[in-house]
Protein backbone atom coordinates (compact mmCIF):
# COMPACT_ATOMS: atom_id res chain seq x y z
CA UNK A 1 92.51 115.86 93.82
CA UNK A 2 91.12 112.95 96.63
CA UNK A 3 88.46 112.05 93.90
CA UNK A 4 91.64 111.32 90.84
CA UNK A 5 93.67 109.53 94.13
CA UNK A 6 90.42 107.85 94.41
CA UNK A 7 89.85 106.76 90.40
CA UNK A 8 93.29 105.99 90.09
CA UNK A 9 93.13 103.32 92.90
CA UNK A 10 90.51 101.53 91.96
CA UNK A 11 91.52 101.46 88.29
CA UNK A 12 94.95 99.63 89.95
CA UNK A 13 92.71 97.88 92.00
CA UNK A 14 91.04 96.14 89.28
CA UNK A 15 93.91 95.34 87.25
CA UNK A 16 95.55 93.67 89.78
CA UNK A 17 92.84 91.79 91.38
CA UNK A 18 91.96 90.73 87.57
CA UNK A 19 95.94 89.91 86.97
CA UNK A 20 96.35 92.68 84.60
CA UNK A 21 98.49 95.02 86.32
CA UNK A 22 102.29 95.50 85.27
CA UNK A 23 104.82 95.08 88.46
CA UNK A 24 105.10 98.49 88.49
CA UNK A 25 101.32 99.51 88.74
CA UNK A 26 101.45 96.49 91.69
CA UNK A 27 104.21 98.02 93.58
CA UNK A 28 102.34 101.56 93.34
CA UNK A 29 99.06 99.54 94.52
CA UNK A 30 100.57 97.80 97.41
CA UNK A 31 102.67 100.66 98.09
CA UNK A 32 99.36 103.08 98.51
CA UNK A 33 97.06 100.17 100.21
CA UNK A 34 99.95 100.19 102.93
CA UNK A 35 99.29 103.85 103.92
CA UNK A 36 95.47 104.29 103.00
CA UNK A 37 93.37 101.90 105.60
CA UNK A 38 90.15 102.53 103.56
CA UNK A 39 91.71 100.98 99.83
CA UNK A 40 93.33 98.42 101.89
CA UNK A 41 89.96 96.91 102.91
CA UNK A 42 88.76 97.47 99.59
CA UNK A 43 91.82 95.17 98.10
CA UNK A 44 91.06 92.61 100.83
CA UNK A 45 87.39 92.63 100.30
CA UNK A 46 88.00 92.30 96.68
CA UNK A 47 91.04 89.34 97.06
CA UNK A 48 88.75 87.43 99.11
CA UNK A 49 85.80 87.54 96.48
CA UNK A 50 87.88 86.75 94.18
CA UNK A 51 89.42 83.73 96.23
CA UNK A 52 86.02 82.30 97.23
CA UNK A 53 84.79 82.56 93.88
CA UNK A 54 88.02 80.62 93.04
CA UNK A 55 87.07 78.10 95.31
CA UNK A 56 83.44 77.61 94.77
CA UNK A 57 83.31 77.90 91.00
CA UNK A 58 84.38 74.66 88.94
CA UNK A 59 85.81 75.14 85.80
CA UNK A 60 83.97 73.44 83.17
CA UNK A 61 86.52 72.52 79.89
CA UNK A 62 84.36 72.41 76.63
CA UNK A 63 84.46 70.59 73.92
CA UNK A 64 86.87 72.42 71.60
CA UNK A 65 84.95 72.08 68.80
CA UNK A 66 82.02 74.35 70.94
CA UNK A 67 84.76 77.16 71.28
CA UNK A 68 85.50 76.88 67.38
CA UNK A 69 81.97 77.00 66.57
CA UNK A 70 81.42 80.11 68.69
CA UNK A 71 84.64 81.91 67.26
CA UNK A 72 83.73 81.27 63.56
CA UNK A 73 80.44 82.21 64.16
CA UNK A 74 81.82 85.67 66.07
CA UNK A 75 84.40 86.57 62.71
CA UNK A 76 81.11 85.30 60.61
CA UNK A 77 78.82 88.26 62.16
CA UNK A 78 81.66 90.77 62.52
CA UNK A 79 82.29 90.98 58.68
């Protein structure tokens, strides 16, 4: 039961560190990180990668006709 408690958190976890998560898997997240110490260092260990990666990584914009390259070339291999 502790190890499906366990999986289930850090599946929530992910999604919402990655954005993913509905409001309602957020509210079960935040809900269960406010009564388990142990997954609330994991969601502030994994906030504050996130945030310093944030920080320290520059976002590069390509030239748009790079990403339209790279798609046709994906649907080209694919069929």
């Amino acid at each position: 039961m502790i190890a499906e408690e366990n999986l289930k958190c850090t599946e929530l976890l992910n999604l919402v560190i990655d954005g993913q998560a509905s409001k309602e898997q957020e509210l079960e997240l935040m809900q269960h990180v406010h009564n388990c110490p142990k997954c609330k260092n994991e969601f502030e260990l994994n906030t504050s990668i996130k945030e310093s990666l944030k920080e320290r990584l520059k976002r590069i914009n390509t030239p748009k006709e790079l990403s339209s390259n790279i798609q046709s070339k994906i649907i080209e291999l694919a069929s």
